[in-house]
C-alpha atoms as a PDB file:
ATOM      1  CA  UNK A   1      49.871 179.888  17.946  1.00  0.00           C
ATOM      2  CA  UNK A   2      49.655 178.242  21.483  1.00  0.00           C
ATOM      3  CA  UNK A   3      46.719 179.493  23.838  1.00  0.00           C
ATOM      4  CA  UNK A   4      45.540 181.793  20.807  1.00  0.00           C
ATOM      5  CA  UNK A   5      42.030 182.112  20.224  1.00  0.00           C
ATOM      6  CA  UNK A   6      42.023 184.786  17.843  1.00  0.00           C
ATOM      7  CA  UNK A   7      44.792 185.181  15.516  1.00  0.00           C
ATOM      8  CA  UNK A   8      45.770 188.143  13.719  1.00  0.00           C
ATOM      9  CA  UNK A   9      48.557 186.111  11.581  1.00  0.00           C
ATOM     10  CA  UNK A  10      49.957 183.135  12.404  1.00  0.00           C
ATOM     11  CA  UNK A  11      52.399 184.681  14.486  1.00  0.00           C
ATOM     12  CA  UNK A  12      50.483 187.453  16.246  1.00  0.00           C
ATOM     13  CA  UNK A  13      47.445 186.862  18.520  1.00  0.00           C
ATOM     14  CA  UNK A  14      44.727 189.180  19.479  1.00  0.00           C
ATOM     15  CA  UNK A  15      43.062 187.020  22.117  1.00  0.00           C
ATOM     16  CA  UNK A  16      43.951 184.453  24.490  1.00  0.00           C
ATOM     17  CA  UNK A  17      42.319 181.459  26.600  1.00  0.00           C
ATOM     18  CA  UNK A  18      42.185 180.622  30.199  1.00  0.00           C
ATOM     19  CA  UNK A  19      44.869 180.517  32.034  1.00  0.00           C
ATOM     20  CA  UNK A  20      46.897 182.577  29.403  1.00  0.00           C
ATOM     21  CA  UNK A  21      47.835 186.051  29.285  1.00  0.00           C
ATOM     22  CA  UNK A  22      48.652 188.289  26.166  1.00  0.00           C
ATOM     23  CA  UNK A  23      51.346 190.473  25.594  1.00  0.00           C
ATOM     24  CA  UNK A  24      52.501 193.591  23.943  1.00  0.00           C
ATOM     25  CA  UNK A  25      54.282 191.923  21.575  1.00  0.00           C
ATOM     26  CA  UNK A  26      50.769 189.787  20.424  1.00  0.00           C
ATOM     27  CA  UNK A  27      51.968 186.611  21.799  1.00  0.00           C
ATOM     28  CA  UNK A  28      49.970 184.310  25.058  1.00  0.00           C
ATOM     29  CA  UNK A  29      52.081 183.209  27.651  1.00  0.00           C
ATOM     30  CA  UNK A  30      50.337 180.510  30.051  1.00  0.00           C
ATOM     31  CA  UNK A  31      49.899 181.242  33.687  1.00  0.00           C
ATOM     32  CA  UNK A  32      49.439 178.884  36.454  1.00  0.00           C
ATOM     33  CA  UNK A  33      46.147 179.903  37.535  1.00  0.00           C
ATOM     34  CA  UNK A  34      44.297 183.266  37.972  1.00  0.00           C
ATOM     35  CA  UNK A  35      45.139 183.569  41.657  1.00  0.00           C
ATOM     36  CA  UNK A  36      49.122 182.326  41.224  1.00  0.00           C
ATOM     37  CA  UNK A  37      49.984 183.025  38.009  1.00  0.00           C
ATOM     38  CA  UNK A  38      53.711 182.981  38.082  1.00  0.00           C
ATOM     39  CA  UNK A  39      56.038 180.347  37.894  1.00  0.00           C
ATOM     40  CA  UNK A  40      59.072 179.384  40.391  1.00  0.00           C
ATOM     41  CA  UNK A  41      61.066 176.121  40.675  1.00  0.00           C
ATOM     42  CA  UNK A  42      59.149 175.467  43.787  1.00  0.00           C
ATOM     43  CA  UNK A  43      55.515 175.836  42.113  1.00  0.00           C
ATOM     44  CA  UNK A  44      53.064 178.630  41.145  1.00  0.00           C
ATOM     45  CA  UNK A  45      52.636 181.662  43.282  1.00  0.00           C
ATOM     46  CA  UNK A  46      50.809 185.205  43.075  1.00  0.00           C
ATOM     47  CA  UNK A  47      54.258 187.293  43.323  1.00  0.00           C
ATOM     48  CA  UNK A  48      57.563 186.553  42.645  1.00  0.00           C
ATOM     49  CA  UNK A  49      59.764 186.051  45.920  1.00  0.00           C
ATOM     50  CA  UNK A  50      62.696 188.193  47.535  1.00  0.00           C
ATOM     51  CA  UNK A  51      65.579 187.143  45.564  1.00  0.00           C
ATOM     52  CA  UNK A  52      63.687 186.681  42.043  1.00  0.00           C
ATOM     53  CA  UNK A  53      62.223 188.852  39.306  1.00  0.00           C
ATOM     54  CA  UNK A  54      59.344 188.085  36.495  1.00  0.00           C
ATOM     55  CA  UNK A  55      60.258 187.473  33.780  1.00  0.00           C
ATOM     56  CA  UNK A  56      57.306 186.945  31.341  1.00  0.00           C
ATOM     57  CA  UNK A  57      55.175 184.519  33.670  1.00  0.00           C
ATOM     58  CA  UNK A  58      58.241 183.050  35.403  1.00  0.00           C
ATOM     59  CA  UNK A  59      60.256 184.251  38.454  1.00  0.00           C
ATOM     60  CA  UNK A  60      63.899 184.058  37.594  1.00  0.00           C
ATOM     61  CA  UNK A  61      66.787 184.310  40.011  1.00  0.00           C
ATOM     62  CA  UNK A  62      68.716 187.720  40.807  1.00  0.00           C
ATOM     63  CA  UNK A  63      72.384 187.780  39.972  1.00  0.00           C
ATOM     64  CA  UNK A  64      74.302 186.907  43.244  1.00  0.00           C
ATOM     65  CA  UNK A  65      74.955 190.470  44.266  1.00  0.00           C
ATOM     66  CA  UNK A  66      71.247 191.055  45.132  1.00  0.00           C
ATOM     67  CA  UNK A  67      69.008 190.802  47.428  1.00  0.00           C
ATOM     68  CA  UNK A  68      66.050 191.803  45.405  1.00  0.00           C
ATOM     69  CA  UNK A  69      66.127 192.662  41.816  1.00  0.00           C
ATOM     70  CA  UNK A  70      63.671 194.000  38.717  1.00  0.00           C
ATOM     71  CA  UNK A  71      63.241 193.544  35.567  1.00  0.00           C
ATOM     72  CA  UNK A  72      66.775 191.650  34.622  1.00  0.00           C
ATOM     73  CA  UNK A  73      69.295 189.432  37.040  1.00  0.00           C
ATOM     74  CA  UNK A  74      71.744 192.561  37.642  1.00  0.00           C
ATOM     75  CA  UNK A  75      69.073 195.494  37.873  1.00  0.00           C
ATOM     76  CA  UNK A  76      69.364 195.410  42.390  1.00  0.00           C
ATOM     77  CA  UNK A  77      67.045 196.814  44.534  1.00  0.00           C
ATOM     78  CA  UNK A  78      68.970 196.099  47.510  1.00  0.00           C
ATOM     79  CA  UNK A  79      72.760 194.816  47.288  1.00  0.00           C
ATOM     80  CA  UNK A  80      73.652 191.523  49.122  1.00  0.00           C
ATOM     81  CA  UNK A  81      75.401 191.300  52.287  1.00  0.00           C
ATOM     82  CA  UNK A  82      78.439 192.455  51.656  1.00  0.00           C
ATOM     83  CA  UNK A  83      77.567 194.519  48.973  1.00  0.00           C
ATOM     84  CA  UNK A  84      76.867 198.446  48.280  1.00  0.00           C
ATOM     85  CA  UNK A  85      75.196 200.118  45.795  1.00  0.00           C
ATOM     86  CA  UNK A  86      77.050 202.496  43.434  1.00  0.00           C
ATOM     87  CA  UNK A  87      76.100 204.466  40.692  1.00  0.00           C
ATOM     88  CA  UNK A  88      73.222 201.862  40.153  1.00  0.00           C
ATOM     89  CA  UNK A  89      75.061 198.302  41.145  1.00  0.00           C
ATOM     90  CA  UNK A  90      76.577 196.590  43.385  1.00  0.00           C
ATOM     91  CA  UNK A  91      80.050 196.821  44.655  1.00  0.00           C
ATOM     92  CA  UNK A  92      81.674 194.772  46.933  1.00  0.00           C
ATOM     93  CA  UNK A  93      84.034 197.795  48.120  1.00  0.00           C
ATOM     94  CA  UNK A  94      82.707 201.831  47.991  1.00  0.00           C
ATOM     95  CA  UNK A  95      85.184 203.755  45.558  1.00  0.00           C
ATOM     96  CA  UNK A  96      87.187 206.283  46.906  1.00  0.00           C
ATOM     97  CA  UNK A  97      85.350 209.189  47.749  1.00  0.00           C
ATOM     98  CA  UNK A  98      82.646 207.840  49.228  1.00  0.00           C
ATOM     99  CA  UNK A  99      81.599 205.699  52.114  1.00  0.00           C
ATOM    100  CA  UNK A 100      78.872 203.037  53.027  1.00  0.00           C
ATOM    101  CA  UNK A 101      75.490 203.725  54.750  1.00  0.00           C
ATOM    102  CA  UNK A 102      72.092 202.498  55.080  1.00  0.00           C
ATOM    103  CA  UNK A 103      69.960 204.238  52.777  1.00  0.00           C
ATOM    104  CA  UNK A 104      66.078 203.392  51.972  1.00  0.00           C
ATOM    105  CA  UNK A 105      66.892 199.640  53.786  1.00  0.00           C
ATOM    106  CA  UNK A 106      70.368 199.277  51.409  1.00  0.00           C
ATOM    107  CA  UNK A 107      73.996 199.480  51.661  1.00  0.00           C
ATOM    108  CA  UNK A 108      75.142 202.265  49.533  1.00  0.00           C
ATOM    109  CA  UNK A 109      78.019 204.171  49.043  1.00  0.00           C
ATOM    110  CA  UNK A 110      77.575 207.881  49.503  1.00  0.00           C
ATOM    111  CA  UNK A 111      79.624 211.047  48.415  1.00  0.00           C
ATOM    112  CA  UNK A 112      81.669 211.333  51.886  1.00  0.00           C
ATOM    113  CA  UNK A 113      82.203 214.870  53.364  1.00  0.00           C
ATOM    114  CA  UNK A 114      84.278 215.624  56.542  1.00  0.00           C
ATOM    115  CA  UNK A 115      81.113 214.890  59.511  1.00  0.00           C
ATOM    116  CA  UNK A 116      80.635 211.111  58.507  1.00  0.00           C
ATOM    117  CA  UNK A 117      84.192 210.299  57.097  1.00  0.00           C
ATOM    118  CA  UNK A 118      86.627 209.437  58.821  1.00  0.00           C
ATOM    119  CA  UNK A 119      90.327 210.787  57.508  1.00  0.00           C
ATOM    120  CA  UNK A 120      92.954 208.907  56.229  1.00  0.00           C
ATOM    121  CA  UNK A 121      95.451 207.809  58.349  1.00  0.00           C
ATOM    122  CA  UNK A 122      98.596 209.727  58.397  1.00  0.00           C
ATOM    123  CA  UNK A 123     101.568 207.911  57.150  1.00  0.00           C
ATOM    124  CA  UNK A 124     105.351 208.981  59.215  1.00  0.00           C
ATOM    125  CA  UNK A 125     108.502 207.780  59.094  1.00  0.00           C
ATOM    126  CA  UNK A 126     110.547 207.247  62.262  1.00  0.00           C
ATOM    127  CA  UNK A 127     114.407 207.839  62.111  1.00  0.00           C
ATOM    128  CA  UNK A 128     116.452 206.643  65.232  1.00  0.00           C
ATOM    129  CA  UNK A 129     119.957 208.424  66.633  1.00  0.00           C
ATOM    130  CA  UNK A 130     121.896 208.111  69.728  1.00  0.00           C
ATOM    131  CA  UNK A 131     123.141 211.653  70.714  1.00  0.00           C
ATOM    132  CA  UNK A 132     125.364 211.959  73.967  1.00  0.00           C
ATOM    133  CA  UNK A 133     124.795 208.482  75.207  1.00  0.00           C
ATOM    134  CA  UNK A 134     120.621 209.810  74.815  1.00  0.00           C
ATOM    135  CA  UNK A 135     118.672 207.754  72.638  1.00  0.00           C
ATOM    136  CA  UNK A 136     116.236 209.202  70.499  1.00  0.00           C
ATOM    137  CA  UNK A 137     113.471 208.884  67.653  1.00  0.00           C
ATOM    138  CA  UNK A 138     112.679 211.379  64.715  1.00  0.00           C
ATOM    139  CA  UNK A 139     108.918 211.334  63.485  1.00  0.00           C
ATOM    140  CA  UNK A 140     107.925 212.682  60.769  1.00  0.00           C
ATOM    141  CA  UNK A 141     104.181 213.088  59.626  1.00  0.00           C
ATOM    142  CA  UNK A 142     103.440 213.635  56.033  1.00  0.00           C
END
């Protein structure tokens, strides 16, 4: 096995050499050095950047609805602009019921109550008469 330098079978390792790291599952992974040891498409660094999570010993990219993300592509941190977190992802639109606010540096959508919601418009219908050469208009709220 690669970077194995004691092998419990051929497929499991119970040590590993420089510059490699072992694993739960008995198997070395090579780092890029002891100070930076996790890959990124633009080199090695010590932790994986703002838009990226490890994966193994390489810094993969966050779905596009995050900002920042762990442990798999869709598991956000913080949503993307123009996102807000729901129930654990990221929306592009709260559901009804709640509404958006900044919470712990993150859009998310809240349960809304009546002191930070606003209400919902009221919908009328207008109905027009003349009566006695006097125009006039009907509105009704509903």
């Amino acid at each position: 096995m690669k970077g194995c330098i004691n092998c419990l079978t051929y497929k499991s390792c119970l040590a590993c050499n420089i510059n490699t790291s072992i694993w739960s599952n008995y198997t070395c992974y090579v780092f890029c050095s002891v100070t930076k040891k996790y890959y990124t498409a633009k080199g090695c660094v010590k932790f994986c950047p703002n838009g990226t999570y490890l994966s193994l010993t390489t810094c993969l990219a966050c779905s596009s609805v995050c900002k920042t993300c762990q442990v798999t592509a869709e598991n956000c941190l913080i949503c993307a602009n123009g996102y807000y977190r729901s129930n654990g992802i990221c929306v592009s639109q709260c559901p009804s019921g709640t509404i958006a606010q900044l919470v712990n540096g993150s859009q998310t959508c809240v349960t809304c109550n009546p002191s930070i919601c606003k209400s919902q418009p009221l919908t009328y219908k207008t109905t027009q008469f003349v009566n006695n050469y006097q125009y006039n208009v009907q509105i009704q709220f509903s």
